[in-house]
PDB file of N, CA and C in Angstrom:
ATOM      1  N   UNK A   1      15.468   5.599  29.263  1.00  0.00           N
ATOM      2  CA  UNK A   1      15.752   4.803  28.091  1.00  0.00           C
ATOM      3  C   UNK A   1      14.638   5.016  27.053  1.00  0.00           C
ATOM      4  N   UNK A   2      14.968   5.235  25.204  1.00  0.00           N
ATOM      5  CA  UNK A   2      13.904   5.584  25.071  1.00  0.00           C
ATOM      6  C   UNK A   2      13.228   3.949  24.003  1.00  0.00           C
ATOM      7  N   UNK A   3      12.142   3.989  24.035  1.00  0.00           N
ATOM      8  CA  UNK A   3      11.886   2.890  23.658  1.00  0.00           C
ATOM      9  C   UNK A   3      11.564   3.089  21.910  1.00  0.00           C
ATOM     10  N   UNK A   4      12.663   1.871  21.429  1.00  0.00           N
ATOM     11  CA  UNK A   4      12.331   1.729  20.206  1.00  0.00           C
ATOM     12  C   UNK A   4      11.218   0.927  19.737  1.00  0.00           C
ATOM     13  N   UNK A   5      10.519   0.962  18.556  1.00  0.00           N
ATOM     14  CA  UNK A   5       9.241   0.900  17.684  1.00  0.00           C
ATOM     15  C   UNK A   5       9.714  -0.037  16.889  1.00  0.00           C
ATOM     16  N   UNK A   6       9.253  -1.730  16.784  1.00  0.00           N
ATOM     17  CA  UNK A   6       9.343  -2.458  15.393  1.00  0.00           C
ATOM     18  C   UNK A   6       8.792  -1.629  14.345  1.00  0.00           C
ATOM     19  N   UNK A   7       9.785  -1.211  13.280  1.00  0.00           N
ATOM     20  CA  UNK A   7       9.206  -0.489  12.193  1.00  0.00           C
ATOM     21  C   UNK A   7       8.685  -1.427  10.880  1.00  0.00           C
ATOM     22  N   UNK A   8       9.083  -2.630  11.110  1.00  0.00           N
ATOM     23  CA  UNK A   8       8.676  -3.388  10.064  1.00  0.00           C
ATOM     24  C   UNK A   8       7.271  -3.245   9.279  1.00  0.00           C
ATOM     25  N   UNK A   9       6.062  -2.769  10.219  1.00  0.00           N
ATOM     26  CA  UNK A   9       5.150  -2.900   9.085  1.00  0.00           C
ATOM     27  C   UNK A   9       5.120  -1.846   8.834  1.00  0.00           C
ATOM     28  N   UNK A  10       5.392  -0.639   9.061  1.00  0.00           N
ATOM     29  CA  UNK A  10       5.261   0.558   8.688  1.00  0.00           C
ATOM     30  C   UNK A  10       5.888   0.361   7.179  1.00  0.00           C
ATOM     31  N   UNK A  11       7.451   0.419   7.176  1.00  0.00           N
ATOM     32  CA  UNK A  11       8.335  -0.213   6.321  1.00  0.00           C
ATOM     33  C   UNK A  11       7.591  -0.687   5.101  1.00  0.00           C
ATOM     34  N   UNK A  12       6.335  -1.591   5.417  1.00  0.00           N
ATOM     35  CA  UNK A  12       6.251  -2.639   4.560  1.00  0.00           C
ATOM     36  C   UNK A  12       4.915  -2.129   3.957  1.00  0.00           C
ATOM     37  N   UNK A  13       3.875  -1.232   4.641  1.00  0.00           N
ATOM     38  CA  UNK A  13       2.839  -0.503   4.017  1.00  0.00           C
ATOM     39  C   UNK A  13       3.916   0.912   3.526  1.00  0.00           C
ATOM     40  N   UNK A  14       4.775   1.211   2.991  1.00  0.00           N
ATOM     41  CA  UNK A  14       5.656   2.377   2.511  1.00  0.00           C
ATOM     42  C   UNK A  14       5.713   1.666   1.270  1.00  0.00           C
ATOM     43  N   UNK A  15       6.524   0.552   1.583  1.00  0.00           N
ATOM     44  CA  UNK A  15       6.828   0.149   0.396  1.00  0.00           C
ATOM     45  C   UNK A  15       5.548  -0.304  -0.832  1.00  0.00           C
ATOM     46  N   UNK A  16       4.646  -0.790  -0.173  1.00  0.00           N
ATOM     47  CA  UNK A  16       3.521  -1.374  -1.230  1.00  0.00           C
ATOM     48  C   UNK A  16       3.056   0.217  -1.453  1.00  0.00           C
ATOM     49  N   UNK A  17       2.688   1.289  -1.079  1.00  0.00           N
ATOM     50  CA  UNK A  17       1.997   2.558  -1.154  1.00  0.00           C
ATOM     51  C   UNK A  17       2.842   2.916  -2.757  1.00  0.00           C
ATOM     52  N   UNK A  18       4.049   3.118  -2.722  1.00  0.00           N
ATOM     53  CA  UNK A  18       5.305   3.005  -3.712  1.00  0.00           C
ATOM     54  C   UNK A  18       4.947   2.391  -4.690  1.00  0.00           C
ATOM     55  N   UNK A  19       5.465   0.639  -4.944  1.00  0.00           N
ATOM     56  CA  UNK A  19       4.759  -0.079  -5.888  1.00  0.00           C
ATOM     57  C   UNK A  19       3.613   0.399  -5.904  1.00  0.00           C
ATOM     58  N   UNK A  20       2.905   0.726  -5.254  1.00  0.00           N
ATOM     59  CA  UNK A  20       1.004   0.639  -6.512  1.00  0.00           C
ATOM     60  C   UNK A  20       0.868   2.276  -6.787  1.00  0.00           C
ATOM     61  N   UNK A  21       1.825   3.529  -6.431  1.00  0.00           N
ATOM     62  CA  UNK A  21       2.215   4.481  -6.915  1.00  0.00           C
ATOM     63  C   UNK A  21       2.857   3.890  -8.371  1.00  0.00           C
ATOM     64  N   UNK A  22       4.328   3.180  -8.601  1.00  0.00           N
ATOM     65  CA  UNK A  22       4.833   3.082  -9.504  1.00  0.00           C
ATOM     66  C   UNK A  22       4.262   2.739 -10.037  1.00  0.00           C
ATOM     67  N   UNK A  23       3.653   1.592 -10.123  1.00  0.00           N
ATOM     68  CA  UNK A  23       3.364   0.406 -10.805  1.00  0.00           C
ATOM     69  C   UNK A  23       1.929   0.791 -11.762  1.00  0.00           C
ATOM     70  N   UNK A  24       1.007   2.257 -11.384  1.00  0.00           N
ATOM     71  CA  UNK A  24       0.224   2.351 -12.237  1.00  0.00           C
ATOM     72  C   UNK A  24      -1.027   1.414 -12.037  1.00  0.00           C
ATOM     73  N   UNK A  25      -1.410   0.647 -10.616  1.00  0.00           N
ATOM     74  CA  UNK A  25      -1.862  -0.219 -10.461  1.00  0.00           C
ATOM     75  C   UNK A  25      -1.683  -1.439 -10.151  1.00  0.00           C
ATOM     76  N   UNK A  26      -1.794  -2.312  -9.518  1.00  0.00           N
ATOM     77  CA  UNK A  26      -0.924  -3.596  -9.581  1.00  0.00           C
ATOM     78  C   UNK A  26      -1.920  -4.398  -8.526  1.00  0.00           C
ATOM     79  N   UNK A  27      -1.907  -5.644  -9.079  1.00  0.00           N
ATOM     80  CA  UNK A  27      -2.366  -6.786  -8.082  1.00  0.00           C
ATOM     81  C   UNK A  27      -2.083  -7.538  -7.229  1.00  0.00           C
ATOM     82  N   UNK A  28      -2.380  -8.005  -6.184  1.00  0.00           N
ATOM     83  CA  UNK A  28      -1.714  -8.537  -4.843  1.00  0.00           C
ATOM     84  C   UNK A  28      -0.426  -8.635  -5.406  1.00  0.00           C
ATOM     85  N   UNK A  29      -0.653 -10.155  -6.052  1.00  0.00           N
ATOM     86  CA  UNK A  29       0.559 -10.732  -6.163  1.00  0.00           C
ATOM     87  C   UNK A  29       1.889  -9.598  -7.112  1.00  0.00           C
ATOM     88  N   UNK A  30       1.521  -8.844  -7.686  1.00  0.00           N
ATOM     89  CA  UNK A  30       2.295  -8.027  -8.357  1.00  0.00           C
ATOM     90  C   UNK A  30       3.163  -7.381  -7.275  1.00  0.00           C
ATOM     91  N   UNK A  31       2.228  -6.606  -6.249  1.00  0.00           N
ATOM     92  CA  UNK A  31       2.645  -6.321  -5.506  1.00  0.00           C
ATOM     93  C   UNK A  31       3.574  -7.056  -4.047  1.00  0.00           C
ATOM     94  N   UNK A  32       3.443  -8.222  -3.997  1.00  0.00           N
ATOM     95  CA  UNK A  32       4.035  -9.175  -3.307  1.00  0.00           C
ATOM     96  C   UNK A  32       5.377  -9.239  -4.199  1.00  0.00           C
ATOM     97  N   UNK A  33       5.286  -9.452  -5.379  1.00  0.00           N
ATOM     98  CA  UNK A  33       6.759  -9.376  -6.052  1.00  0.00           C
ATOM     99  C   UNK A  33       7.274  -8.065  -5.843  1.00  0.00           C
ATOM    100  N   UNK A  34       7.070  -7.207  -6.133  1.00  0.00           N
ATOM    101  CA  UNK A  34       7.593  -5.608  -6.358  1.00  0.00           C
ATOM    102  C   UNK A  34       8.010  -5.124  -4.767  1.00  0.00           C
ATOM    103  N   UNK A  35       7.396  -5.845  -4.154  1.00  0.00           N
ATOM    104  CA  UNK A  35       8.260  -5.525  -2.330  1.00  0.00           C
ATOM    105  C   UNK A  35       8.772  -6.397  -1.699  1.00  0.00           C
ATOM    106  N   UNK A  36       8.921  -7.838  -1.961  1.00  0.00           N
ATOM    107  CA  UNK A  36       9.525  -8.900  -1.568  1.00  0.00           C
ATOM    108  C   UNK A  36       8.638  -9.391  -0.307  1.00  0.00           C
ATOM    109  N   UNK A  37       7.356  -9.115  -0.443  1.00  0.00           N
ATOM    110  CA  UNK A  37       6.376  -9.371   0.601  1.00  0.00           C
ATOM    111  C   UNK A  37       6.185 -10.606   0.413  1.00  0.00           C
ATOM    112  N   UNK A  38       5.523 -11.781   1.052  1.00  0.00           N
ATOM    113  CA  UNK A  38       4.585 -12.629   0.763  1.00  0.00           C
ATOM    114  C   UNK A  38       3.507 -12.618   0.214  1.00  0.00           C
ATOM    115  N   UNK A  39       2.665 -12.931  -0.343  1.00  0.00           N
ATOM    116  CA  UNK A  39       1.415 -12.780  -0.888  1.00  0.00           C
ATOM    117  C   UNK A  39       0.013 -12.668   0.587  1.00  0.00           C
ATOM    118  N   UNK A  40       0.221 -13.287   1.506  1.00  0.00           N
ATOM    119  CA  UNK A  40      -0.497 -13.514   2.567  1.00  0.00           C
ATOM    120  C   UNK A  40      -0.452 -12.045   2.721  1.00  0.00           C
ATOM    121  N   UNK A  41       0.976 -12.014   3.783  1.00  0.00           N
ATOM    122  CA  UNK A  41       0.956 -10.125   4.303  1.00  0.00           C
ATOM    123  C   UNK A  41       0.438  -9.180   3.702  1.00  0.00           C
ATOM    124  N   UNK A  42       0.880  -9.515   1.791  1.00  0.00           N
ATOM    125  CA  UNK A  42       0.455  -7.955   1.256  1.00  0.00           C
ATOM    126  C   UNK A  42      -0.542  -8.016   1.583  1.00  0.00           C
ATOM    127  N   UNK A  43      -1.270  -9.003   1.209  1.00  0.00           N
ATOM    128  CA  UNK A  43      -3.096  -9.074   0.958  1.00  0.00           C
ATOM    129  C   UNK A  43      -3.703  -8.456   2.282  1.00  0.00           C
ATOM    130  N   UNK A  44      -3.084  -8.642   3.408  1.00  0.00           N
ATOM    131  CA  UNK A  44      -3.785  -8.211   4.319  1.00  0.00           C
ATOM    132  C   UNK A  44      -3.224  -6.613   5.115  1.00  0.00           C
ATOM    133  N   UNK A  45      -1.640  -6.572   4.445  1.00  0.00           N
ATOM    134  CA  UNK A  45      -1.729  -4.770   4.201  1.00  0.00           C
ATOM    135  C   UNK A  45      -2.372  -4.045   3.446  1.00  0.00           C
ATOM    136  N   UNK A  46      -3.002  -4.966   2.030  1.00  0.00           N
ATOM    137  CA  UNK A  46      -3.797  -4.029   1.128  1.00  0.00           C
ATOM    138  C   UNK A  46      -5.034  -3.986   1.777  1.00  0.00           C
ATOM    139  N   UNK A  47      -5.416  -5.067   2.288  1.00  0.00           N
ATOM    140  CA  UNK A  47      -6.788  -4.907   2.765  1.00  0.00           C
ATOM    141  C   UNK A  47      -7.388  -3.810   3.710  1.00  0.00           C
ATOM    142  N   UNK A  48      -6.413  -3.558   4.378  1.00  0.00           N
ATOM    143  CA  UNK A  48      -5.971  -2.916   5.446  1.00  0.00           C
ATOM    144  C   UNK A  48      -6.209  -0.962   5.004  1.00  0.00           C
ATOM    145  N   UNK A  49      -5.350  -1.107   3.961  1.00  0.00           N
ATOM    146  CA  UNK A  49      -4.786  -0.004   3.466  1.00  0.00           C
ATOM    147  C   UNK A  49      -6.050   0.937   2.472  1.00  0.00           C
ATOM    148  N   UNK A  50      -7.200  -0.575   1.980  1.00  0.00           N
ATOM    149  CA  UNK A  50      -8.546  -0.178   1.077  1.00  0.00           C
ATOM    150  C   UNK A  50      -9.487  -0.003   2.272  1.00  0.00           C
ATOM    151  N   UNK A  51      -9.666  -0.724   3.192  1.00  0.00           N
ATOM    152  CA  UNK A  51     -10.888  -0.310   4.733  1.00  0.00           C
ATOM    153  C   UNK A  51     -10.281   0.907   4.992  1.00  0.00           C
ATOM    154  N   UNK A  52      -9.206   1.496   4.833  1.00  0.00           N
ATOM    155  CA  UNK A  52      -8.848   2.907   5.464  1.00  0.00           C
ATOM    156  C   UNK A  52      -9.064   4.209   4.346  1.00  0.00           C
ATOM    157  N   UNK A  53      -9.071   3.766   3.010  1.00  0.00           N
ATOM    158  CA  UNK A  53      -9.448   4.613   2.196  1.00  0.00           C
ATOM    159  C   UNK A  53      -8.325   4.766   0.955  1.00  0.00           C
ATOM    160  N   UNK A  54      -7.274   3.920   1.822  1.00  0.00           N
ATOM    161  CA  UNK A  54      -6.013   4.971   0.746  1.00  0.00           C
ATOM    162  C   UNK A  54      -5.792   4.705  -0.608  1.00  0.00           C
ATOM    163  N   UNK A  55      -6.208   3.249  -0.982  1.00  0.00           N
ATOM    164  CA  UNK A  55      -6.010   2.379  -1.878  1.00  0.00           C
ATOM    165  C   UNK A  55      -7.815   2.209  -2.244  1.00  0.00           C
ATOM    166  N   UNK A  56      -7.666   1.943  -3.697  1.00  0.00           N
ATOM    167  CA  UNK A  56      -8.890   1.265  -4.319  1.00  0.00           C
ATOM    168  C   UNK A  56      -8.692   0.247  -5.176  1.00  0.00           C
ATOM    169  N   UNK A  57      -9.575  -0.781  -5.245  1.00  0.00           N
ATOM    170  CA  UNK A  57      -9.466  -1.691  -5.874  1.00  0.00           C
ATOM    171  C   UNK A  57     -11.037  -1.752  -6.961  1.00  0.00           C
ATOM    172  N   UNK A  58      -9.893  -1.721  -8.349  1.00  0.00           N
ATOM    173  CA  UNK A  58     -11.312  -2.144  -9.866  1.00  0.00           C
ATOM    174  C   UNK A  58     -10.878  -3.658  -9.650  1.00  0.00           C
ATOM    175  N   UNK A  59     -12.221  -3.415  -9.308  1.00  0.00           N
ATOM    176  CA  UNK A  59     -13.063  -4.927  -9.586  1.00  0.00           C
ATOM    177  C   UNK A  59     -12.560  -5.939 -10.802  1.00  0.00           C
ATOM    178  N   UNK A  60     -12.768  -5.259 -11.688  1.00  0.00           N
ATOM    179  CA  UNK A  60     -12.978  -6.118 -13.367  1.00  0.00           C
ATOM    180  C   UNK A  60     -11.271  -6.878 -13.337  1.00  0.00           C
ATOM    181  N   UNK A  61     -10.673  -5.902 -13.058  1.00  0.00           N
ATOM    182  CA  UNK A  61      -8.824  -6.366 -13.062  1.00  0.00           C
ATOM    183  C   UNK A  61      -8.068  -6.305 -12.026  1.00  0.00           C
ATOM    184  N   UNK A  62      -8.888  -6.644 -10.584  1.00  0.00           N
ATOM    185  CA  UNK A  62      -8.662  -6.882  -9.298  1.00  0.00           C
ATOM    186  C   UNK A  62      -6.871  -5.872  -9.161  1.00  0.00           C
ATOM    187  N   UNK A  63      -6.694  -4.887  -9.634  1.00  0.00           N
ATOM    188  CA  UNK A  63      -5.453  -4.077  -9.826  1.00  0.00           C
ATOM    189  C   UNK A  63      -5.911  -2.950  -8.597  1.00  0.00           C
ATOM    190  N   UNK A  64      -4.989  -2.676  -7.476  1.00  0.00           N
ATOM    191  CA  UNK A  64      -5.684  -1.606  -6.748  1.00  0.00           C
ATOM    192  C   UNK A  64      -4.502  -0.150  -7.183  1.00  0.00           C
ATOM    193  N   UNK A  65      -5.177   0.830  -6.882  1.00  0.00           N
ATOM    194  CA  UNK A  65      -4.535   2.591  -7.295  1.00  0.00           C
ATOM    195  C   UNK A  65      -4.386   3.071  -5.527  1.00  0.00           C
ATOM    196  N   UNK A  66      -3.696   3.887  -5.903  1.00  0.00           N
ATOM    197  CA  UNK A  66      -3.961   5.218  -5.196  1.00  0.00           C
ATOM    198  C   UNK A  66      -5.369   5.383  -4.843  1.00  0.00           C
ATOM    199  N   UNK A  67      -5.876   6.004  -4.424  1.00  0.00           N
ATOM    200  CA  UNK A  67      -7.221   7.007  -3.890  1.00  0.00           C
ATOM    201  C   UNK A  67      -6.664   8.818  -3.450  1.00  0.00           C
ATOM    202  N   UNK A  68      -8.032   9.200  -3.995  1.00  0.00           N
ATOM    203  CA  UNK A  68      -7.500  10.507  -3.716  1.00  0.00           C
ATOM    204  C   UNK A  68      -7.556  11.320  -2.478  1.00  0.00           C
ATOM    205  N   UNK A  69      -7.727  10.236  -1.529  1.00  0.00           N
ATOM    206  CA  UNK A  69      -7.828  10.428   0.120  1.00  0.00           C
ATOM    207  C   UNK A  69      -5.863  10.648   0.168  1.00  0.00           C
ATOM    208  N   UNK A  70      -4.967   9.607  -0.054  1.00  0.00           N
ATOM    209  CA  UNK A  70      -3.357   9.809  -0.427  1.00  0.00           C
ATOM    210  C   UNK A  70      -3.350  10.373  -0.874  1.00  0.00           C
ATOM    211  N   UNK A  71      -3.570  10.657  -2.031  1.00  0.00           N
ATOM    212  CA  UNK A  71      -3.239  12.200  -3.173  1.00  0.00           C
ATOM    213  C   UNK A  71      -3.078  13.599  -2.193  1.00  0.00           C
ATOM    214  N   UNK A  72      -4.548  13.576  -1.597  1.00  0.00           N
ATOM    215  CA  UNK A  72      -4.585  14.538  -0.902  1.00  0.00           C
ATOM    216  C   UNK A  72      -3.104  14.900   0.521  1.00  0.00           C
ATOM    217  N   UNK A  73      -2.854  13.754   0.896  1.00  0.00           N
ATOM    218  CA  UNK A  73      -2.315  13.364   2.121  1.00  0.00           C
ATOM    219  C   UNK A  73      -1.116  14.024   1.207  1.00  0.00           C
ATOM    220  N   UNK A  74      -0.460  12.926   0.315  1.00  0.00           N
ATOM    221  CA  UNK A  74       0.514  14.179  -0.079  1.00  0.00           C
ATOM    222  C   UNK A  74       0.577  15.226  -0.499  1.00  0.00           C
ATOM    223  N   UNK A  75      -0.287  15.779  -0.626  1.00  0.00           N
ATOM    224  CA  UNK A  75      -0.141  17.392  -1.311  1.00  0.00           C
ATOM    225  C   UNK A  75      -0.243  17.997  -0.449  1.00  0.00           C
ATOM    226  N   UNK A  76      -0.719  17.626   1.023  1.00  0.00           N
ATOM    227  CA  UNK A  76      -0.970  18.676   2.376  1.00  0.00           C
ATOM    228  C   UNK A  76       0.221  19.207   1.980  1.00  0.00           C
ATOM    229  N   UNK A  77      -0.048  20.512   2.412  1.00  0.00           N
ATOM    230  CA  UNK A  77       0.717  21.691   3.014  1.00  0.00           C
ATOM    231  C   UNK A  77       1.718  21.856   1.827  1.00  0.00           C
ATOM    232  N   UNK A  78       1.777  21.721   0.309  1.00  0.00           N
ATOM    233  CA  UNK A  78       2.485  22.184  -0.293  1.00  0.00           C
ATOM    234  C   UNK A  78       1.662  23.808  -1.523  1.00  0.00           C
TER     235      UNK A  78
END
């Protein structure tokens, strides 16, 4: 039997990676709207997502980006 994987948070760090791709930047709560997250969860997928490198957060307008650690990730192998 093969065993299936709750994909939910995967799912749910895809989707915020997306918004703060689209969005040009965006803040928790921006991002809690733009994925239908809670504000709690995002905060602690973004948090999650900036200790790992992928995401950065400016200070001055608490808005987090991309990092070019992702940039890189997508451009592998093209």
């Amino acid at each position: 039997m093969v065993k299936i994987l709750n994909l939910d948070g995967i799912n749910r760090v895809f989707a915020i990676l997306e918004a703060i791709c689209r969005g040009n930047g965006l803040t928790v709560s921006e991002v809690a709207r733009a994925t239908n997250i809670s504000c709690g969860a995002a905060n602690r997928y973004i948090h999650s997502l900036e200790q790992l490198g992928y995401i950065l957060r400016e200070h001055m307008t608490k808005k987090y980006f991309v990092s070019s650690k992702l940039k890189d990730l997508a451009s592998y192998g093209s």
